[in-house]
C-alpha atoms as a PDB file:
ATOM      1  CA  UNK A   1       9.163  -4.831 -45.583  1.00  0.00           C
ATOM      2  CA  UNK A   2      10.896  -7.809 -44.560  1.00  0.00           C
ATOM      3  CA  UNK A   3       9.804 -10.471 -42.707  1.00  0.00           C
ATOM      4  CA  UNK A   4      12.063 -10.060 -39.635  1.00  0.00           C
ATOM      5  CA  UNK A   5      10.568  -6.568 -39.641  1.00  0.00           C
ATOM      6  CA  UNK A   6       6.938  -7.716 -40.227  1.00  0.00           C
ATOM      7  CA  UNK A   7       7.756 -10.334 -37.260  1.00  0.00           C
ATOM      8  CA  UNK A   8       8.690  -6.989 -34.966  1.00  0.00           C
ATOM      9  CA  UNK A   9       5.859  -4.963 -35.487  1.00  0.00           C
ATOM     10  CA  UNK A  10       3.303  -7.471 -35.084  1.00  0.00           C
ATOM     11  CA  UNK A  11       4.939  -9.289 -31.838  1.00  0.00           C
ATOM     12  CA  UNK A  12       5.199  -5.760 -30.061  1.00  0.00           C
ATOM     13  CA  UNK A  13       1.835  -4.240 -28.016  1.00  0.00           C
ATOM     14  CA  UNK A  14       0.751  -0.614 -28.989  1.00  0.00           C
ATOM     15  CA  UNK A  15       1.230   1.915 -26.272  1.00  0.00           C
ATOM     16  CA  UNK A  16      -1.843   3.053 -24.427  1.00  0.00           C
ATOM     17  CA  UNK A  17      -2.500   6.585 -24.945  1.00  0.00           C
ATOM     18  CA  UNK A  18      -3.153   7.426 -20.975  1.00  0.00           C
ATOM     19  CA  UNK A  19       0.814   5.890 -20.820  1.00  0.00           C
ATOM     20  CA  UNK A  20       2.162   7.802 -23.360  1.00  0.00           C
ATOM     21  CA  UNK A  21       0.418  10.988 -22.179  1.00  0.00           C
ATOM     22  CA  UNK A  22       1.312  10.046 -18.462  1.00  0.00           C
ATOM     23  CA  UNK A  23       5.506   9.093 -19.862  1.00  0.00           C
ATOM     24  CA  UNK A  24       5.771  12.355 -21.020  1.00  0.00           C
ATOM     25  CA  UNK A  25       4.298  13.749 -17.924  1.00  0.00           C
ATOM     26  CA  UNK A  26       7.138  11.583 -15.895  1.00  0.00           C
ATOM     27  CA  UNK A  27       9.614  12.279 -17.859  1.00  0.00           C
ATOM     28  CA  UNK A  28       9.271  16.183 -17.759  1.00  0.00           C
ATOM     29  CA  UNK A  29       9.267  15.713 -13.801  1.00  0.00           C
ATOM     30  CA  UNK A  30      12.017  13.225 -13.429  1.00  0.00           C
ATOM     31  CA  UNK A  31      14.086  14.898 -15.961  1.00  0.00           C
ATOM     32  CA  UNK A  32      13.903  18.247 -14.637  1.00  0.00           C
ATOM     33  CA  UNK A  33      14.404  17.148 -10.840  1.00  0.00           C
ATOM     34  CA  UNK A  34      17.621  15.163 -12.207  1.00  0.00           C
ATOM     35  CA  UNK A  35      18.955  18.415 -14.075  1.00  0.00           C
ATOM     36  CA  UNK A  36      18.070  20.121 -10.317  1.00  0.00           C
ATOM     37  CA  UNK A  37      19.621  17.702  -8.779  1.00  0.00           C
ATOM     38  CA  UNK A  38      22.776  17.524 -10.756  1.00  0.00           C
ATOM     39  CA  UNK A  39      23.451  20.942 -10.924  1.00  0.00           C
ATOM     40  CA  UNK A  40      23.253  20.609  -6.715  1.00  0.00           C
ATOM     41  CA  UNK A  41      26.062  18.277  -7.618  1.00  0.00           C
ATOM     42  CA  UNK A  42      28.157  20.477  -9.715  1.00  0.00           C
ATOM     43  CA  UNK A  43      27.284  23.576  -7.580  1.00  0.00           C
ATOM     44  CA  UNK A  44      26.663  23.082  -4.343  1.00  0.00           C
ATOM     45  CA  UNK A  45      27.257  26.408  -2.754  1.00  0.00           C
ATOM     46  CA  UNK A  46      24.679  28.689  -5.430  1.00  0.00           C
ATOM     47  CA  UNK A  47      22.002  25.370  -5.305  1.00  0.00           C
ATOM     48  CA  UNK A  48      22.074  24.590  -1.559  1.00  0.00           C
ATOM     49  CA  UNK A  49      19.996  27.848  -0.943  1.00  0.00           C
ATOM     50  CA  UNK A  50      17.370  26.934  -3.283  1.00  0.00           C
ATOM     51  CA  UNK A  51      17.232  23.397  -2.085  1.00  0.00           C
ATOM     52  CA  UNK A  52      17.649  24.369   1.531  1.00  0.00           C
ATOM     53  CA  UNK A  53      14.258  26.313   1.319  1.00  0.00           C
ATOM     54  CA  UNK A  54      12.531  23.727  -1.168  1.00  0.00           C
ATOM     55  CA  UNK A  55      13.465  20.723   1.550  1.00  0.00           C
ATOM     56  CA  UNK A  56      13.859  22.600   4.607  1.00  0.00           C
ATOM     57  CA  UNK A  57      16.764  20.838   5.577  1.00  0.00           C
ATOM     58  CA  UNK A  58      18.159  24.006   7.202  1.00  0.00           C
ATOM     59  CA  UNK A  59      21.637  24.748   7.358  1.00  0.00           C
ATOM     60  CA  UNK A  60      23.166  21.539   5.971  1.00  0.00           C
ATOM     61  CA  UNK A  61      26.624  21.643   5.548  1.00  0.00           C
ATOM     62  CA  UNK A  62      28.162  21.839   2.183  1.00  0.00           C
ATOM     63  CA  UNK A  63      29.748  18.271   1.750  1.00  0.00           C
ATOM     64  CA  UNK A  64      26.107  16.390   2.930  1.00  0.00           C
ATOM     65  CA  UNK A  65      25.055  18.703   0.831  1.00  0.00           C
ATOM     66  CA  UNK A  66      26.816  17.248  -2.067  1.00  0.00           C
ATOM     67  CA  UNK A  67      26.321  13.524  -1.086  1.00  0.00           C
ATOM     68  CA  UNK A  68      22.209  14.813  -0.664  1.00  0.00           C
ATOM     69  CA  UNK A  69      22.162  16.402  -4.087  1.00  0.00           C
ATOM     70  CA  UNK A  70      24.347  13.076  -5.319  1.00  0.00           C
ATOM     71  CA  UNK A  71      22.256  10.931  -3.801  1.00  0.00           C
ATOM     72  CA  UNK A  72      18.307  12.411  -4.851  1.00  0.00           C
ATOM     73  CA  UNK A  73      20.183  12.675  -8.483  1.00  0.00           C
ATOM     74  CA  UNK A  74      20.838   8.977  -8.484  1.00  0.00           C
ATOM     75  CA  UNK A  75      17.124   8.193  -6.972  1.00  0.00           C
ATOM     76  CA  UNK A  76      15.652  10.511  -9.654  1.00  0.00           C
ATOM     77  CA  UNK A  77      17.405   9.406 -12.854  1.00  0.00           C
ATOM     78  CA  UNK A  78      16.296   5.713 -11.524  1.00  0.00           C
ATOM     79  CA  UNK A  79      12.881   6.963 -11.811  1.00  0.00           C
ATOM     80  CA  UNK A  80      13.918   8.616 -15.240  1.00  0.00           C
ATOM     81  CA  UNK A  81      14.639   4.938 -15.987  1.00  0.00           C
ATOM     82  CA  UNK A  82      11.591   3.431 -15.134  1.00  0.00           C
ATOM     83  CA  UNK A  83       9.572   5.964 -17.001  1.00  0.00           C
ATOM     84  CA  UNK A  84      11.609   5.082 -19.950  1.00  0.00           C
ATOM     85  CA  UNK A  85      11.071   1.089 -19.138  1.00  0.00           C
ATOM     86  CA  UNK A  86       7.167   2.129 -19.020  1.00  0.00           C
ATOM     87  CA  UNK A  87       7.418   4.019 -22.699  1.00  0.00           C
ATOM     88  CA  UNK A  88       8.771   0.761 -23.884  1.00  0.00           C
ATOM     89  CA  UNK A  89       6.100  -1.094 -21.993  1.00  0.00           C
ATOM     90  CA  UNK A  90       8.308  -3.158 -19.634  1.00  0.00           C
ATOM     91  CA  UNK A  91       6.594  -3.891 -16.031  1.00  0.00           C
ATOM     92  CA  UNK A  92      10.169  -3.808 -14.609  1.00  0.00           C
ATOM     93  CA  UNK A  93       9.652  -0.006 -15.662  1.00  0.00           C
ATOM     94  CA  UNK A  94       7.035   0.404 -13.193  1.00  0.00           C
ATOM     95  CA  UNK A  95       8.516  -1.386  -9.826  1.00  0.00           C
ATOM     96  CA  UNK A  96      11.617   0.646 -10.327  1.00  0.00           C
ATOM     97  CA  UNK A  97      10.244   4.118 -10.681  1.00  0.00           C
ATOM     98  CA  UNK A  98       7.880   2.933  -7.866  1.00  0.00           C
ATOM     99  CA  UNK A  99      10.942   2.075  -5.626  1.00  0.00           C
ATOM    100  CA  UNK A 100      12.956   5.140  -6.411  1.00  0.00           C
ATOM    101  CA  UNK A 101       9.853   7.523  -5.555  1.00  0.00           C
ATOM    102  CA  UNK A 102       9.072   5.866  -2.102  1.00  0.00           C
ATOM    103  CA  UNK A 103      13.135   5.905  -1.626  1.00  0.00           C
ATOM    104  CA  UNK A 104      12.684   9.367  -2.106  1.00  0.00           C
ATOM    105  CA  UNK A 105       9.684  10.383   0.337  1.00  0.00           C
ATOM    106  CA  UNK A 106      11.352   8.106   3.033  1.00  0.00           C
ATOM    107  CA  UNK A 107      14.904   9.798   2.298  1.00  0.00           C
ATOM    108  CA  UNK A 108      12.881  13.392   2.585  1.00  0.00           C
ATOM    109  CA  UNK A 109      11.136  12.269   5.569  1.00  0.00           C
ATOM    110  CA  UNK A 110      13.771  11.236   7.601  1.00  0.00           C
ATOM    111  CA  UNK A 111      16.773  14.189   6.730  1.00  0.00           C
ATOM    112  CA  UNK A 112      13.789  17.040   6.661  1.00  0.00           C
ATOM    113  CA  UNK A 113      10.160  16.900   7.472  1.00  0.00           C
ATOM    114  CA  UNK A 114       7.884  15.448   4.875  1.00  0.00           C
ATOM    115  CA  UNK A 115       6.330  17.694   2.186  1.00  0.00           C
ATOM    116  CA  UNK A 116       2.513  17.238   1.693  1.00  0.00           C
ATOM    117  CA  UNK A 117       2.734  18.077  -1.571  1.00  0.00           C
ATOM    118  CA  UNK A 118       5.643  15.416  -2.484  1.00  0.00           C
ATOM    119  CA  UNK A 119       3.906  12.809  -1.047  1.00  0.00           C
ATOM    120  CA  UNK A 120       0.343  13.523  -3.222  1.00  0.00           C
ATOM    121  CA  UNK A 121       2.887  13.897  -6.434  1.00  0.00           C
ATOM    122  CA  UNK A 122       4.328  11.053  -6.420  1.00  0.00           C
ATOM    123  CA  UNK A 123       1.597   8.900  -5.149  1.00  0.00           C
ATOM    124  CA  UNK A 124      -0.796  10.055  -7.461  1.00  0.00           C
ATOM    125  CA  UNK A 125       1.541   9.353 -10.070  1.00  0.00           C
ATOM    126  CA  UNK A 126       2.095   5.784  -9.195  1.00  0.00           C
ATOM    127  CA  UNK A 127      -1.456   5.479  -8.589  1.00  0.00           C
ATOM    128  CA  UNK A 128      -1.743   6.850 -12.450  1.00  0.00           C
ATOM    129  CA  UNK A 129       0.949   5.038 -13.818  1.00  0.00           C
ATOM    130  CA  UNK A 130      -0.705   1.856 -12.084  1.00  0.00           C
ATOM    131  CA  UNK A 131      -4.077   2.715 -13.767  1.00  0.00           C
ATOM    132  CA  UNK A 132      -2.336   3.424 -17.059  1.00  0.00           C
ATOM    133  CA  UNK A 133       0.171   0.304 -17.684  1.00  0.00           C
ATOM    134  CA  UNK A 134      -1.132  -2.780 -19.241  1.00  0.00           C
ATOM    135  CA  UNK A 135      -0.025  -5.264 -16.514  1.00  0.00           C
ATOM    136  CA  UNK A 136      -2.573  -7.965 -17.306  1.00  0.00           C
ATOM    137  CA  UNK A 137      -1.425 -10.936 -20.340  1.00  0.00           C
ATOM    138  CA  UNK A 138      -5.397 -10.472 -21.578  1.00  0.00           C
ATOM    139  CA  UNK A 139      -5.213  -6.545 -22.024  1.00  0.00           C
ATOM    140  CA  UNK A 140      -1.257  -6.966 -23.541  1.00  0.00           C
ATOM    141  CA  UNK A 141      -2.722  -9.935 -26.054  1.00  0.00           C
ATOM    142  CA  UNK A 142      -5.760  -7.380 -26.620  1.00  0.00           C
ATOM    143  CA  UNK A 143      -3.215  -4.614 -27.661  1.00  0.00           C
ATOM    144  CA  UNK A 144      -1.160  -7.078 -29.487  1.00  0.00           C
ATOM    145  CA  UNK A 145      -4.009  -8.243 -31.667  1.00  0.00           C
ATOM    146  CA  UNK A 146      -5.232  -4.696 -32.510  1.00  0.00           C
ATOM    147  CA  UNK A 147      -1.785  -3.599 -33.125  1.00  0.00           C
ATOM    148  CA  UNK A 148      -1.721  -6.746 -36.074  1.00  0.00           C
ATOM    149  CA  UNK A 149      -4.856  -5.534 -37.286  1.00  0.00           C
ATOM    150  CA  UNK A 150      -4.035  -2.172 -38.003  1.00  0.00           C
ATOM    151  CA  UNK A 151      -1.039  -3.277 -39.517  1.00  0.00           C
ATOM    152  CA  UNK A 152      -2.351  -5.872 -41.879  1.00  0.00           C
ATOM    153  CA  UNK A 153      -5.200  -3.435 -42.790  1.00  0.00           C
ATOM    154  CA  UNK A 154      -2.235  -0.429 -43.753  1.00  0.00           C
END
């Protein structure tokens, strides 16, 4: 190994295991709303029925449709974004998939009537993801320092 390489892997904090387990979890749901999303983009007329009943937004017509689906596709790959910014342990990670899922409950509240169950998802996830990221310099040294010791000890 060389020593720029050595350098790396001892300068760079292990992963938690709650945010690993709870990135994979965000990624499922922001990827699969995206892909939702998108294909609202691409086909608006076969989509809007589905999406009509999941946000109740009750005969919208088909070009607000398309600036909707454009619009919850941009707010959900920013999440997608910050969930990848969390996986690579970067705070900024966290404030912008935070943004984008309050964006998204206010967006839902004011074109349709808010969802119960939209609101407990993605709070409890940024409750979660605030429980699980390592925003503190102590508990980032602390994960630093056992990352170097496993290393050295390998």
């Amino acid at each position: 190994m060389t020593t720029a390489e050595e350098k790396k892997n001892k300068t760079r904090p292990k992963r938690p295991f709650f945010l690993s387990i709870m990135c994979v979890v965000g990624f499922t749901y922001t990827i699969l709303f995206s892909l939702l999303f998108l294909l609202g983009i691409l086909y608006s007329t076969g989509i809007s029925g589905i999406l009509d009943r999941y946000l109740q937004l009750y005969d919208l017509p088909r070009m607000n449709f398309f600036f909707l689906s454009l619009g919850l596709f941009l707010i959900f790959f920013s999440a997608f974004i910050g969930v990848l910014l969390m996986w690579k342990l970067q705070k900024l990670g966290f404030y912008i998939y935070t943004a984008s899922a309050i964006i998204f409950l206010l967006l839902e509240g004011i074109i349709a009537q808010p969802f119960l169950p939209d609101i407990i998802i993605h709070l409890l996830l940024i409750i979660l993801f605030l429980i699980a990221f390592p925003f503190g310099k102590k508990r980032r040294a602390r994960l630093t320092a056992k990352n170097i010791l496993r290393i050295s000890k390998g």
